[in-house]
PDB file of N, CA and C in Angstrom:
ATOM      1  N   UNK A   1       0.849  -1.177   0.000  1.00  0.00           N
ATOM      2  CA  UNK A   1       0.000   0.000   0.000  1.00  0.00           C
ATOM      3  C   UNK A   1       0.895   1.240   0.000  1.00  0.00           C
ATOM      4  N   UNK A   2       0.591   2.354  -0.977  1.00  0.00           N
ATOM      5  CA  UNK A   2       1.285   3.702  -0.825  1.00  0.00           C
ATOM      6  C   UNK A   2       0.945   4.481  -0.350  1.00  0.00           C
ATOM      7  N   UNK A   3       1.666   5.507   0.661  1.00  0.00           N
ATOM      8  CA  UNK A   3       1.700   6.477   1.129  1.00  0.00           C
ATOM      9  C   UNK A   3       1.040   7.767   0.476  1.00  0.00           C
ATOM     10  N   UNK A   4      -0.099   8.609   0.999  1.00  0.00           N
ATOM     11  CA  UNK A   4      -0.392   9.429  -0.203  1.00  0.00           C
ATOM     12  C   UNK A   4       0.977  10.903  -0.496  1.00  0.00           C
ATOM     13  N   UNK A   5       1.291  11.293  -0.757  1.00  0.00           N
ATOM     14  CA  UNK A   5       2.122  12.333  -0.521  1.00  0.00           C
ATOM     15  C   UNK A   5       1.714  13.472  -0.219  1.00  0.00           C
ATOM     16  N   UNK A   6       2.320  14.644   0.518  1.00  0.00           N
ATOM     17  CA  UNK A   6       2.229  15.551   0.855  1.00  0.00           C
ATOM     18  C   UNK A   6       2.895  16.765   0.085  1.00  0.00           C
ATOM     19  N   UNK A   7       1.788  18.101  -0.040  1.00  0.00           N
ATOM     20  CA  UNK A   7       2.761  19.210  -0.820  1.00  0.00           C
ATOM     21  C   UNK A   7       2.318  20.030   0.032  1.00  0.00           C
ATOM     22  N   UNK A   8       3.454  20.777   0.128  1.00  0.00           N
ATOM     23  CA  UNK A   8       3.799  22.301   0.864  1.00  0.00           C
ATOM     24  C   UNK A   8       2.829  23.771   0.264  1.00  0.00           C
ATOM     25  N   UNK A   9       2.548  24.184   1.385  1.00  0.00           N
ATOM     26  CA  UNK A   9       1.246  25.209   0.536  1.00  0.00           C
ATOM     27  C   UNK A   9       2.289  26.037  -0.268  1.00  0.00           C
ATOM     28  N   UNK A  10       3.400  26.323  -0.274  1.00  0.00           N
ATOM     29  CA  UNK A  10       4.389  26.940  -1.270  1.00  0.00           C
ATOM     30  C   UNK A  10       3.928  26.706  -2.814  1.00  0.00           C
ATOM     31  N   UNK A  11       4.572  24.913  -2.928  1.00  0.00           N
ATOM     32  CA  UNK A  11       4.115  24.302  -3.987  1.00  0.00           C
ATOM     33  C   UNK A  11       3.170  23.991  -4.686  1.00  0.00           C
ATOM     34  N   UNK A  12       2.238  24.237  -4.114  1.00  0.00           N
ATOM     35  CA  UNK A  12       1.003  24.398  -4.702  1.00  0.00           C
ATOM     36  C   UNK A  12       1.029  25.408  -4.907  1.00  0.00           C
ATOM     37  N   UNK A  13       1.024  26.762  -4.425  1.00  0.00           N
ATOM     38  CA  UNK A  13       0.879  28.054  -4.709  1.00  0.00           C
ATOM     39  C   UNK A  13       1.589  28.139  -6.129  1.00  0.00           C
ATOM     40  N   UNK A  14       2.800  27.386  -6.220  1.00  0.00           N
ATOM     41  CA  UNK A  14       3.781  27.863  -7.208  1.00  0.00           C
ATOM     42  C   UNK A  14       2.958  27.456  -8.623  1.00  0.00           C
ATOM     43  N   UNK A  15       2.758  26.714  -8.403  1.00  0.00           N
ATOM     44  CA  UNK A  15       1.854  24.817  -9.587  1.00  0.00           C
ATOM     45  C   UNK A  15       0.421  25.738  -9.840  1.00  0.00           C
ATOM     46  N   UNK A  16      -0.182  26.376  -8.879  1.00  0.00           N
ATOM     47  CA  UNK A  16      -1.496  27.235  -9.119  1.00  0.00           C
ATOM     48  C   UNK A  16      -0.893  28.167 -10.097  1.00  0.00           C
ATOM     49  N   UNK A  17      -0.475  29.127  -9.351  1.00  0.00           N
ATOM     50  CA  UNK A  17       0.084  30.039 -10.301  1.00  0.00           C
ATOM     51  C   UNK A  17       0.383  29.839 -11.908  1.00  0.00           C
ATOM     52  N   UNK A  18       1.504  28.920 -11.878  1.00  0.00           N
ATOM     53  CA  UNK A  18       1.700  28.493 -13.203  1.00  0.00           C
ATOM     54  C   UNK A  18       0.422  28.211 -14.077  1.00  0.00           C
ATOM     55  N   UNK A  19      -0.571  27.174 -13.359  1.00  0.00           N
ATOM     56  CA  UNK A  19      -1.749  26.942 -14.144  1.00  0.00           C
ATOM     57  C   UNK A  19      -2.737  28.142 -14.594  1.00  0.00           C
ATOM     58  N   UNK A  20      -2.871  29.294 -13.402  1.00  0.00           N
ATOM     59  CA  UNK A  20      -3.329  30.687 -13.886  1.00  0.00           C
ATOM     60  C   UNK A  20      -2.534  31.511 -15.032  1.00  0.00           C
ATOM     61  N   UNK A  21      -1.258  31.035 -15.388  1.00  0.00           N
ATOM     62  CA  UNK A  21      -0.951  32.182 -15.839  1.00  0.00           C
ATOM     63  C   UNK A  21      -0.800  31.365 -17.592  1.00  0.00           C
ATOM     64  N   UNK A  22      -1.717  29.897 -17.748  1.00  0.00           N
ATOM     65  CA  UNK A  22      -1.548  29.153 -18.981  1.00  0.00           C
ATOM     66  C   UNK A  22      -0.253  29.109 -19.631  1.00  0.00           C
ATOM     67  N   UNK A  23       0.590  29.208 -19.402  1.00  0.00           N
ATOM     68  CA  UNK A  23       1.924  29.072 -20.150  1.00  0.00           C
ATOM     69  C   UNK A  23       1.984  27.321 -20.615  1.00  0.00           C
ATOM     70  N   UNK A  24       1.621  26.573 -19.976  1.00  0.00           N
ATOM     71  CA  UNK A  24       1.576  25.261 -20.276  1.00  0.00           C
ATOM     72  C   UNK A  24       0.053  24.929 -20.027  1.00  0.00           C
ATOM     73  N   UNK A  25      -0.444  23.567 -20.645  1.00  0.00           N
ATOM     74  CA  UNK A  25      -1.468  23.372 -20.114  1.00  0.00           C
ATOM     75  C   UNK A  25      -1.456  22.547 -19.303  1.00  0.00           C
ATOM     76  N   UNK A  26      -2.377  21.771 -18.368  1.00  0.00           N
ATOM     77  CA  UNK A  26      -2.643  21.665 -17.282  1.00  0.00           C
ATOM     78  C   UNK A  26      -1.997  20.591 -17.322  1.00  0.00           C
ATOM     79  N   UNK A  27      -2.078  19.150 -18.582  1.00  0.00           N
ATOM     80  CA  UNK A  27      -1.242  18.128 -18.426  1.00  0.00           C
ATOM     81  C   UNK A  27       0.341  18.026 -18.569  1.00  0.00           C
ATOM     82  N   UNK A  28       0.327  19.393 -19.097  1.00  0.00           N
ATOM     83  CA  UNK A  28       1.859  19.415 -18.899  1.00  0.00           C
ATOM     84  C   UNK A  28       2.399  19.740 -17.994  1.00  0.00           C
ATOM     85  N   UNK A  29       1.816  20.432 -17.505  1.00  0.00           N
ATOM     86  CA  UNK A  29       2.208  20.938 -16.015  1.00  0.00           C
ATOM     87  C   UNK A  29       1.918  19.436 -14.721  1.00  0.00           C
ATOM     88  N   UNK A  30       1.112  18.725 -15.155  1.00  0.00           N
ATOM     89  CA  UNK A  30       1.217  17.700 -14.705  1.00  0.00           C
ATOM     90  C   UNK A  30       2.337  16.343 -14.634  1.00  0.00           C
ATOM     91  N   UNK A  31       2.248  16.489 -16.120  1.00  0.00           N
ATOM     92  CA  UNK A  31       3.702  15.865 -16.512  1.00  0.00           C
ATOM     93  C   UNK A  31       5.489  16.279 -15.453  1.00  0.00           C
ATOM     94  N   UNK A  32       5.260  17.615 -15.653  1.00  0.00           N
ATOM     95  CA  UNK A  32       6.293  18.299 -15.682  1.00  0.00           C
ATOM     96  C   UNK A  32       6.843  18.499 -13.834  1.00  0.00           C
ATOM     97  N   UNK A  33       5.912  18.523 -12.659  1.00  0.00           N
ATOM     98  CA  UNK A  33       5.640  17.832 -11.314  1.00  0.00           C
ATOM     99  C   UNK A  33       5.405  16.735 -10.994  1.00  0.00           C
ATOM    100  N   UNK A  34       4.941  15.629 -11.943  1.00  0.00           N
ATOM    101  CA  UNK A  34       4.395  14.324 -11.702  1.00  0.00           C
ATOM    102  C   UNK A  34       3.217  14.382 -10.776  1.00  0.00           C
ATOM    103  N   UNK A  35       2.490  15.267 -10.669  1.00  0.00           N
ATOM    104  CA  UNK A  35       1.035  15.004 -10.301  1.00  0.00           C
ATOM    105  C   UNK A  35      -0.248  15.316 -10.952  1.00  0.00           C
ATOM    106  N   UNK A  36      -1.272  14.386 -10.466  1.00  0.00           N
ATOM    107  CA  UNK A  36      -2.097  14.277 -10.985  1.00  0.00           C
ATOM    108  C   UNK A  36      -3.211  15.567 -12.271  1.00  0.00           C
ATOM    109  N   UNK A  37      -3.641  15.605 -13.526  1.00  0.00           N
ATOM    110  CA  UNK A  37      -4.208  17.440 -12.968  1.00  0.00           C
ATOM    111  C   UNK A  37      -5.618  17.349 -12.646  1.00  0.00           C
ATOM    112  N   UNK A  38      -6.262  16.571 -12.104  1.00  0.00           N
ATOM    113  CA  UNK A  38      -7.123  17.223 -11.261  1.00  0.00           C
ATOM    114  C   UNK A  38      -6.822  17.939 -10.353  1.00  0.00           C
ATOM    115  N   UNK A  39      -5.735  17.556  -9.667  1.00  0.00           N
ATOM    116  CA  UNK A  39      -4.835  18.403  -8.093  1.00  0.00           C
ATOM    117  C   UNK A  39      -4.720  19.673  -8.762  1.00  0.00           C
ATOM    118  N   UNK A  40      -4.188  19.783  -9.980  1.00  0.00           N
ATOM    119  CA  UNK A  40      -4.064  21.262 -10.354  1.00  0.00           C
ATOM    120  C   UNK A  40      -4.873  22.194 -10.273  1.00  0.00           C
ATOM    121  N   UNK A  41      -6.301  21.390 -11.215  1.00  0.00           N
ATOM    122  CA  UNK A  41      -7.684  22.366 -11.429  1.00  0.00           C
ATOM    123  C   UNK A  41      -8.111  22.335 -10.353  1.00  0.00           C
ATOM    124  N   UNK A  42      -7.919  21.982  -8.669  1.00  0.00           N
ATOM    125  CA  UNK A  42      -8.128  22.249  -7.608  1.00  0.00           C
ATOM    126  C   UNK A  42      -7.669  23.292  -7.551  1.00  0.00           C
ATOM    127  N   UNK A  43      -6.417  23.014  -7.404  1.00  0.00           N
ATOM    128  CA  UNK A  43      -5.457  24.024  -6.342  1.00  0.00           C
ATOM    129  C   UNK A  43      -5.795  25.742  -7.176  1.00  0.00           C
ATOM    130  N   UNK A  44      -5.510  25.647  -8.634  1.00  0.00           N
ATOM    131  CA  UNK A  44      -6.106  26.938  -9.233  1.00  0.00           C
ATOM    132  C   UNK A  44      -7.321  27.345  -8.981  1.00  0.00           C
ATOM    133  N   UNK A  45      -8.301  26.742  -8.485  1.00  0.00           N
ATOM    134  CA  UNK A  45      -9.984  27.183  -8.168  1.00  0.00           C
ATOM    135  C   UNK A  45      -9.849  27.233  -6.985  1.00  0.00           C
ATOM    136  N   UNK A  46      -9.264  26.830  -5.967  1.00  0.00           N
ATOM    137  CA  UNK A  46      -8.965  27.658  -4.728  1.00  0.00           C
ATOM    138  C   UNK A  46      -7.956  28.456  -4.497  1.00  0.00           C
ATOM    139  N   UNK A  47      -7.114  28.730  -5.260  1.00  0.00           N
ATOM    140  CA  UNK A  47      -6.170  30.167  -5.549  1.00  0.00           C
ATOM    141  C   UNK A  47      -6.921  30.951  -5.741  1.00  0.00           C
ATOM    142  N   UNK A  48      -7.651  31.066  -6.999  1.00  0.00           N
ATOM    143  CA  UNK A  48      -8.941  31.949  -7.352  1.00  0.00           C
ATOM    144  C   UNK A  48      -9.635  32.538  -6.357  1.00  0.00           C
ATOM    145  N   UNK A  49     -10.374  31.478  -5.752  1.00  0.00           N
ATOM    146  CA  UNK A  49     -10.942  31.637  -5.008  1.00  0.00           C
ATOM    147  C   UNK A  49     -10.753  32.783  -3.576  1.00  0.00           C
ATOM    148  N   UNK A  50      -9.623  32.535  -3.200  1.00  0.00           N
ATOM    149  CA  UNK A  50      -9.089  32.926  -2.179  1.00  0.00           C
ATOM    150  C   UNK A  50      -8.409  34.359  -2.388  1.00  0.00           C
ATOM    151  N   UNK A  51      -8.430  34.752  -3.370  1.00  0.00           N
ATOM    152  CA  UNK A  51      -7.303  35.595  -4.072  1.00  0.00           C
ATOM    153  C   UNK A  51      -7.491  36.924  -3.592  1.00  0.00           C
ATOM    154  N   UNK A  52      -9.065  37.153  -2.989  1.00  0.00           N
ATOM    155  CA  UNK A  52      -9.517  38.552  -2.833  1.00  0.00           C
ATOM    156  C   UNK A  52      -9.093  38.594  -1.378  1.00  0.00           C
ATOM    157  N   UNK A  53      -9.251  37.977  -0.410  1.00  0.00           N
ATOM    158  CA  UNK A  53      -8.559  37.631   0.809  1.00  0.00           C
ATOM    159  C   UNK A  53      -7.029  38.267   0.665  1.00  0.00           C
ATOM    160  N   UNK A  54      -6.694  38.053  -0.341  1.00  0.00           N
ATOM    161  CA  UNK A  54      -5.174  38.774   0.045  1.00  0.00           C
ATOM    162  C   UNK A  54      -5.004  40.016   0.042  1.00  0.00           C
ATOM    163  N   UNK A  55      -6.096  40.904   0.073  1.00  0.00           N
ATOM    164  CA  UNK A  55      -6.632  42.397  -0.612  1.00  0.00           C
ATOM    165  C   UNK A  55      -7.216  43.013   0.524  1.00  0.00           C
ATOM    166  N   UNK A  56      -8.105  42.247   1.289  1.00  0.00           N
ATOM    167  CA  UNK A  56      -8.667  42.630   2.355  1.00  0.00           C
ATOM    168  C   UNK A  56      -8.734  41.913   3.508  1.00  0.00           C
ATOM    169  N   UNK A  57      -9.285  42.411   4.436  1.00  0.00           N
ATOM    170  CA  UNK A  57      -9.852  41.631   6.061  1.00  0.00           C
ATOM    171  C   UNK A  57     -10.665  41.551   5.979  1.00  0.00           C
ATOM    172  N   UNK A  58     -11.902  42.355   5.088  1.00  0.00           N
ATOM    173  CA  UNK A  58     -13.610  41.894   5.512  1.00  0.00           C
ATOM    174  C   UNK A  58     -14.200  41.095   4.650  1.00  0.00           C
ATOM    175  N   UNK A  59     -15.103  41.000   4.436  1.00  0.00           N
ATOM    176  CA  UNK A  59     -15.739  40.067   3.337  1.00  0.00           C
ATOM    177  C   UNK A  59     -16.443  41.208   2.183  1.00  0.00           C
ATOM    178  N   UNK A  60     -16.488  41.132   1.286  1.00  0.00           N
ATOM    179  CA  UNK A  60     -17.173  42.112   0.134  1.00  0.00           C
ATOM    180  C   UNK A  60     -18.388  42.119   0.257  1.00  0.00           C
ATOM    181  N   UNK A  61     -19.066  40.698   0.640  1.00  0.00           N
ATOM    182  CA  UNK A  61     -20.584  40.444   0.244  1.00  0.00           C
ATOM    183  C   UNK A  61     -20.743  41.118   1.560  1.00  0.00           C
ATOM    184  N   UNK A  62     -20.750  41.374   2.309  1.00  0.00           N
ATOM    185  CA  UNK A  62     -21.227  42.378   4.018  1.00  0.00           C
ATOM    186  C   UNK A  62     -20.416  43.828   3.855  1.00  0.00           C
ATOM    187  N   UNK A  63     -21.089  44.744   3.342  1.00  0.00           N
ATOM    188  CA  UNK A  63     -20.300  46.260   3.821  1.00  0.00           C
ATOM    189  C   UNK A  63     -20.648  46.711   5.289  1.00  0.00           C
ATOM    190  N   UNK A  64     -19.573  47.061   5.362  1.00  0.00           N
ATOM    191  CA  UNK A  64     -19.972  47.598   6.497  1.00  0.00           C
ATOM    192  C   UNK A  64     -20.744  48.966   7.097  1.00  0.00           C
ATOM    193  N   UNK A  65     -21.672  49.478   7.941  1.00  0.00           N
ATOM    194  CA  UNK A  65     -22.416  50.244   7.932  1.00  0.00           C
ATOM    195  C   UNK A  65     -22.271  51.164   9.276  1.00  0.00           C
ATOM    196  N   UNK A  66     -22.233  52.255   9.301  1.00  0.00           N
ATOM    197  CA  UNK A  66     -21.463  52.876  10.517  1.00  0.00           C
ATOM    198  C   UNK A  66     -23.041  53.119  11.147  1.00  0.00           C
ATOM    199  N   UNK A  67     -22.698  52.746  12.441  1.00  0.00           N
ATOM    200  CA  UNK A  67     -24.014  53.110  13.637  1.00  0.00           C
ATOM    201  C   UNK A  67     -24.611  54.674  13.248  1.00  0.00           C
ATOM    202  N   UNK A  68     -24.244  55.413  12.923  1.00  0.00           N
ATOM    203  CA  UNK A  68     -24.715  56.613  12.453  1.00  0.00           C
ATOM    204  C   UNK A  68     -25.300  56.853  11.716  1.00  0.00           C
ATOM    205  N   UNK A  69     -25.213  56.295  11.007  1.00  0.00           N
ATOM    206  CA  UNK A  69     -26.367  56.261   9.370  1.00  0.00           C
ATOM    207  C   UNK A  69     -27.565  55.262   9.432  1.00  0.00           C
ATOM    208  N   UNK A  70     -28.018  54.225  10.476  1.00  0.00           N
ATOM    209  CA  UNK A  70     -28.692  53.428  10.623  1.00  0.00           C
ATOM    210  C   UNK A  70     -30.169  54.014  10.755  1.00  0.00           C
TER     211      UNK A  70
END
């Protein structure tokens, strides 16, 4: 039985990236790490995902509303 392996949120970040920025496509980029690309079209749809988080602290969908104007 095999061990599943482990990647470093680095490496993924790096492997996302690459897949956002299409320079290769996804099986090559698969090829080219030896993993799977579904793992890829993950890791890029939660890069995505997450991406606005690096921009802010609050959430977009809730503005915030000052007690004064209520």
């Amino acid at each position: 039985m095999t061990k599943r392996k482990r990647y470093s949120a680095e490496f993924k970040a790096k492997v996302a990236l690459e897949a956002i920025r299409e320079e290769l496509t996804t099986a090559e980029l698969a090829k080219k790490d030896d993993i799977h690309p579904t793992m890829i079209t993950g890791w890029k749809r939660t890069a995505i995902e997450n991406m606005a988080s690096a921009f802010g602290c609050g959430s977009p969908a809730a503005p915030q509303i000052p007690a004064g104007e209520v």
